[in-house]
Protein backbone atom coordinates (compact mmCIF):
# COMPACT_ATOMS: atom_id res chain seq x y z
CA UNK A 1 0.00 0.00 0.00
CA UNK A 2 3.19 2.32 0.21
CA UNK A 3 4.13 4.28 3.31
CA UNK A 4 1.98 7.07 4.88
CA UNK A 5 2.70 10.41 3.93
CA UNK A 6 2.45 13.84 6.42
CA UNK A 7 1.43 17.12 4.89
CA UNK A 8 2.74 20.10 7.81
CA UNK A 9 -0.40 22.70 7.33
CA UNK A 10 0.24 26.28 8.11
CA UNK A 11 -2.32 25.90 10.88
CA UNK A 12 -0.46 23.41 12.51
CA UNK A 13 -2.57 20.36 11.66
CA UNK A 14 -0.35 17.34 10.32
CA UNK A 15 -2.78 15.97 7.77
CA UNK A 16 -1.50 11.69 6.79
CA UNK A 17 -2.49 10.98 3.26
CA UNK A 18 -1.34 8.16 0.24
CA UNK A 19 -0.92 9.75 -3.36
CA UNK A 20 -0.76 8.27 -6.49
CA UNK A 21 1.13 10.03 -9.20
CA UNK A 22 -0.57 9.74 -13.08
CA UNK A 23 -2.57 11.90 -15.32
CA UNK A 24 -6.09 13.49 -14.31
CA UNK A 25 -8.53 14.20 -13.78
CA UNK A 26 -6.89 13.14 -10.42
CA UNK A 27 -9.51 11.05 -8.14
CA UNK A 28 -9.57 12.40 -4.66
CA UNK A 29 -11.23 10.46 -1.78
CA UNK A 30 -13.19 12.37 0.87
CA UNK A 31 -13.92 9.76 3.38
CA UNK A 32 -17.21 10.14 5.67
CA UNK A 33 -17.43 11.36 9.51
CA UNK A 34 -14.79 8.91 11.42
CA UNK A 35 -14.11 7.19 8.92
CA UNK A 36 -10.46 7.08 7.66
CA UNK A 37 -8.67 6.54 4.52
CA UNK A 38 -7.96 3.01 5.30
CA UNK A 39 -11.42 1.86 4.49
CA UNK A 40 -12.61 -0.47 2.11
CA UNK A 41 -13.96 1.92 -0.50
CA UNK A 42 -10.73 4.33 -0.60
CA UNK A 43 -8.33 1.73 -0.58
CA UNK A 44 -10.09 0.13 -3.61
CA UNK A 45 -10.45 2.50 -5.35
CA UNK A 46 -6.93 3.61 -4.56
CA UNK A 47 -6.18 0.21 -6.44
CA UNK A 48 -8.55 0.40 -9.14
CA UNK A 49 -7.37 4.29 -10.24
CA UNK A 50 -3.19 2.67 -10.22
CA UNK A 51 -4.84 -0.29 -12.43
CA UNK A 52 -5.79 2.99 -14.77
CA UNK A 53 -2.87 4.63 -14.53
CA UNK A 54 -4.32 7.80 -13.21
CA UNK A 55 -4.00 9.93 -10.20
CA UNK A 56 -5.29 9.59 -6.72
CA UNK A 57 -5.29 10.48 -3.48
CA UNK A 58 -6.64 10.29 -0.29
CA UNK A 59 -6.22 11.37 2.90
CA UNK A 60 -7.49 11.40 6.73
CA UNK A 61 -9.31 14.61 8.35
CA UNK A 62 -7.76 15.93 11.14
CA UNK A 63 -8.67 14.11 14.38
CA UNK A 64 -9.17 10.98 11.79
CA UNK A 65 -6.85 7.88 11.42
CA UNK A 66 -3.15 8.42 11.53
CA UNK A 67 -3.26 12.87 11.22
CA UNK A 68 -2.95 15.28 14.30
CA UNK A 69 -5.65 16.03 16.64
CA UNK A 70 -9.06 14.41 18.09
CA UNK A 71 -12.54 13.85 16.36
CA UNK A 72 -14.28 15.69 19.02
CA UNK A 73 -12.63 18.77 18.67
CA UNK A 74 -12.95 19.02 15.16
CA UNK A 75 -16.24 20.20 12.64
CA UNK A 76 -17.57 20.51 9.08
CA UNK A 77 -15.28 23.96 8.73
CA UNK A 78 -11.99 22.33 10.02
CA UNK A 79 -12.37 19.35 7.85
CA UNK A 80 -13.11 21.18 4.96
CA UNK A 81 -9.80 23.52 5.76
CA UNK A 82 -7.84 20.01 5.70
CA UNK A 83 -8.92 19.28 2.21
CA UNK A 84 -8.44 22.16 0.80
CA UNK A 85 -5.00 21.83 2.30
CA UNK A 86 -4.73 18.80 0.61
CA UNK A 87 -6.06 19.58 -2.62
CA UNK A 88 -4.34 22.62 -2.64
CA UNK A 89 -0.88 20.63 -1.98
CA UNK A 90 -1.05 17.58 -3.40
CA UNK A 91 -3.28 17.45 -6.66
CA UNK A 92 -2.54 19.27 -10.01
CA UNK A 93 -5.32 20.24 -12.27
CA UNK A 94 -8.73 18.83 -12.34
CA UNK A 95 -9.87 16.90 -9.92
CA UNK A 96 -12.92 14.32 -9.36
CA UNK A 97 -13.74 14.36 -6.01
CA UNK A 98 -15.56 10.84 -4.32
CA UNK A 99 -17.24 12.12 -1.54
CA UNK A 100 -18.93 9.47 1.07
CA UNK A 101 -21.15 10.10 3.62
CA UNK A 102 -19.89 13.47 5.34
CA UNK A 103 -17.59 13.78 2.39
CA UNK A 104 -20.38 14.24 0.18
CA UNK A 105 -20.81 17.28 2.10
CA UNK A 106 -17.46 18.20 1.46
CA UNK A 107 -17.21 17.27 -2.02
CA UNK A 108 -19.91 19.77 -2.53
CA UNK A 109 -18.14 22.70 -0.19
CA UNK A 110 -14.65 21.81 -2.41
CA UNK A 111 -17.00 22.32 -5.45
CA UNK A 112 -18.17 25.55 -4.11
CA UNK A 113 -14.23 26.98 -3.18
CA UNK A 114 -12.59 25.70 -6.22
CA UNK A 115 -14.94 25.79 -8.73
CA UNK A 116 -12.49 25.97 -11.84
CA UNK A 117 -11.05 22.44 -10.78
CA UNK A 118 -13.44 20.50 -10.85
CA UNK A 119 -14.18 17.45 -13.59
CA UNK A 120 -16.78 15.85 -11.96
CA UNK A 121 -18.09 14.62 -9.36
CA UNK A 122 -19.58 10.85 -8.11
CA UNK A 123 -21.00 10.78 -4.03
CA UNK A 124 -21.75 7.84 -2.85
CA UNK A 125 -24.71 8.40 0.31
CA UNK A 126 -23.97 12.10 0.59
CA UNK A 127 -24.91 13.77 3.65
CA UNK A 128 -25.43 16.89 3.20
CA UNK A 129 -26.32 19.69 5.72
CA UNK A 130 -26.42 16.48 8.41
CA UNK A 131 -25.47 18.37 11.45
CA UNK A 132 -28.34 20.46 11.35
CA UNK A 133 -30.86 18.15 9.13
CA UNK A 134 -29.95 15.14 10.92
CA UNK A 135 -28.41 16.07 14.33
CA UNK A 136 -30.33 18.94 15.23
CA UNK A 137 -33.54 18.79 13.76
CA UNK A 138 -33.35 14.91 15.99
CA UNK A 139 -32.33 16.31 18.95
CA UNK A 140 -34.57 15.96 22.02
CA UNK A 141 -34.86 19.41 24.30
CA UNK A 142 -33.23 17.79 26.59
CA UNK A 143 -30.82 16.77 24.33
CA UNK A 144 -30.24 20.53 23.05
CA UNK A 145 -29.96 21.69 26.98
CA UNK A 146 -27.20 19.12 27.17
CA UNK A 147 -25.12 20.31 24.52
CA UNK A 148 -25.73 23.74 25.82
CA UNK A 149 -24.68 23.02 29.57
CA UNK A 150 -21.73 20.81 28.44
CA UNK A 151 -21.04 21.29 25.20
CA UNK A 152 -21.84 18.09 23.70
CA UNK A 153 -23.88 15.23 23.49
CA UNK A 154 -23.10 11.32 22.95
CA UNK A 155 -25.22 9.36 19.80
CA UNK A 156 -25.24 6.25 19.12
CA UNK A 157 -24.31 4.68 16.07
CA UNK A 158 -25.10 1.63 14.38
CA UNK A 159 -21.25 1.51 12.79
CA UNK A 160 -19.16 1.93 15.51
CA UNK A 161 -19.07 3.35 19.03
CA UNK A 162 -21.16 6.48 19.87
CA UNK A 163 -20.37 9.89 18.60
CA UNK A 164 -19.62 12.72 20.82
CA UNK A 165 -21.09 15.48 18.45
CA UNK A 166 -20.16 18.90 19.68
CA UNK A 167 -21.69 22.37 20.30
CA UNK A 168 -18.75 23.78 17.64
CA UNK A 169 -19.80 21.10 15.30
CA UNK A 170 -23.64 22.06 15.78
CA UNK A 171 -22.65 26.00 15.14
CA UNK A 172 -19.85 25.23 12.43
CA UNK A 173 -22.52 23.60 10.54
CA UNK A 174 -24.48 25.81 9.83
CA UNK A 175 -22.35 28.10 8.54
CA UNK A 176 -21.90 25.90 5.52
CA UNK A 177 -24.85 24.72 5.13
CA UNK A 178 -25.44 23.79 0.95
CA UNK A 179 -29.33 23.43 0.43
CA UNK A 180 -30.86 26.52 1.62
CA UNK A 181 -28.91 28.43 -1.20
CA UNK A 182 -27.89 27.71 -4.84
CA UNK A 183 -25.73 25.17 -5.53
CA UNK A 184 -24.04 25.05 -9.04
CA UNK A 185 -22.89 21.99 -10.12
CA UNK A 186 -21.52 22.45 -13.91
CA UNK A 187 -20.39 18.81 -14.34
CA UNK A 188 -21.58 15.62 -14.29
CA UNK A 189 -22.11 13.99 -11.42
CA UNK A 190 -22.64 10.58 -10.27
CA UNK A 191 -24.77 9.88 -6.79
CA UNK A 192 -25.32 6.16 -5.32
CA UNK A 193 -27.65 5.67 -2.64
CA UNK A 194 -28.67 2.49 -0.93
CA UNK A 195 -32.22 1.98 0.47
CA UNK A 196 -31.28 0.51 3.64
CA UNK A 197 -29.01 2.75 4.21
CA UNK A 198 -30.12 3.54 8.04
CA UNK A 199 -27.55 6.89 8.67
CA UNK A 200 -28.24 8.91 5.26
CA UNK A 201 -32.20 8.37 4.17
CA UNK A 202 -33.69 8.19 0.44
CA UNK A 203 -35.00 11.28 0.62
CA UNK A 204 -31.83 13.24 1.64
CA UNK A 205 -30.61 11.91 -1.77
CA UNK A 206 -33.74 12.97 -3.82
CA UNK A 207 -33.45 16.73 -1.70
CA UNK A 208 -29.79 17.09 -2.86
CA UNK A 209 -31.05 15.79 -6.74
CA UNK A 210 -33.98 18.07 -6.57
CA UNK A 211 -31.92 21.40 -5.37
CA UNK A 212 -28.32 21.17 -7.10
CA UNK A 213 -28.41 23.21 -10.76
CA UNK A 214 -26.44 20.70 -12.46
CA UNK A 215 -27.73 19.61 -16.36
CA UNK A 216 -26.19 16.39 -15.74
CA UNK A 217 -26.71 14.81 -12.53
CA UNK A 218 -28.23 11.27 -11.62
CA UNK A 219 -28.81 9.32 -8.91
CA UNK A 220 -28.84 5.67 -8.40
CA UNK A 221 -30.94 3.64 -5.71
CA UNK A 222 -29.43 0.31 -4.96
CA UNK A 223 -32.30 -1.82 -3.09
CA UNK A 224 -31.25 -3.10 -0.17
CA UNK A 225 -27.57 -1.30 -0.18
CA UNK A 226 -26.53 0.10 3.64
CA UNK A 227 -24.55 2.61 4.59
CA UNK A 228 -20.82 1.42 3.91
CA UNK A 229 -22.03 0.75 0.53
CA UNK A 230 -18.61 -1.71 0.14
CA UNK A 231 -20.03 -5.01 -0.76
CA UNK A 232 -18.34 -6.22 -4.02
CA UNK A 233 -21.45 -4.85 -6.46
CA UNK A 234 -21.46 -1.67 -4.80
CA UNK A 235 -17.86 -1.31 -5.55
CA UNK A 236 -18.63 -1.87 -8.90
CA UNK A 237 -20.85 0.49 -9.24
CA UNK A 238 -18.65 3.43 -7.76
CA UNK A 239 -16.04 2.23 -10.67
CA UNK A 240 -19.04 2.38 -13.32
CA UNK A 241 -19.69 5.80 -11.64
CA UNK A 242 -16.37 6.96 -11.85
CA UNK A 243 -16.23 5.65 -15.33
CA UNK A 244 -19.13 7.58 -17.06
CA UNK A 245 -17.85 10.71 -15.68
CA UNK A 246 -14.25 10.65 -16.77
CA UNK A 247 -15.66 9.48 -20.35
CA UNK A 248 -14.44 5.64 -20.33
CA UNK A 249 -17.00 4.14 -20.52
């Protein structure tokens, strides 16, 4: 898999990441919230864009796998300050962001800040807007007293161990919020949903399809697909994805 690589931000973050050198567009990976760029679906596709001979690269958020810091002090603002980092540093040219889960979110705040870079895009059970669609909007007011008097709350997950979400994160969020203004998205792009997906629902799929201005955007429901959307036909589908929009197919 080659050895990790650091990137030293001027912020002081230390930001661990794998690169693969080739033409682009280059394929970047924006994992989803604690996830890391060890996961099935990067490292795959890691293998599958070195089988093409083209450029890729992912990476781990702040407070993520192997770079500097802790999840619960990070949010949507810091994260998306790490990728530009890493775009910024590591990538030449056009770029095709992936974006799972949170980094669908991302994908789409990338799109916004560096507009004249991007190819394309594919998501894969985007989640955008989640801390204050999702998080909020769920929160009990007992809940939202709790994150007041301590600053956070604990949810559990059905992925891994519960997430300590934040007061920051909660705030942060919605200043970048992506569907309660216009969203251009001139390029095709690619989104996979499964049904039983039980973090990301149908419907926030069909809200992001409905609101993003993009003249060549589809989404696909896979029946009975969850959340890590990994399995070896879901895979497949991320490479058929990927495929339409760089023009191989």
């Amino acid at each position: 898999m080659g050895q990790t690589q650091y990137l030293e931000c001027a912020n002081g973050r230390r930001i661990a990441y794998h690169v693969t050198e080739g033409p682009g567009p280059a394929i970047v990976f924006l994992g989803g919230l604690k996830s890391d760029m060890e996961g099935t679906k990067a490292v795959h596709l890691e293998a599958w864009a070195k089988a093409q001979g083209r450029a890729f690269l992912r990476f781990d958020y702040s407070g993520h796998g192997e770079s500097s810091g802790t999840f619960e002090e990070g949010c949507i603002g810091d994260w998306q300050e790490d990728t530009l980092a890493a775009v910024d540093a590591l990538t030449e040219g056009p770029i095709l962001p992936v974006g799972s889960s949170m980094g669908g979110w991302q994908a789409l705040l990338l799109a916004k800040a560096r507009p004249e870079r991007i190819a394309g895009m594919v998501t894969i059970a985007a989640a955008p807007d989640f801390t204050e669609d999702g998080y909020w909007a769920s929160f009990s007011e007992a809940q939202k007293a709790e994150l007041e008097a301590q600053g956070y709350v604990e949810l559990p997950s059905d992925y891994m161990e519960p997430y300590r979400i934040s007061k920051r994160m909660i705030e942060d969020g919605r200043q970048r919020l992506v569907l309660r203004a216009p969203l251009s998205l001139p390029f095709p792009v690619r989104c996979l949903q499964g049904t039983a997906d039980t973090a990301v629902s149908t419907e926030t799929a069909l809200r992001l399809l409905d609101h993003a201005d993009c003249v060549d955007m589809r989404l696909t429901l896979v029946k009975d697909a969850d959340h890590r959307f990994s399995d070896a036909a879901c895979l497949r589908l991320i490479e058929e994805a990927l495929q339409e929009v760089l023009g191989m197919s």
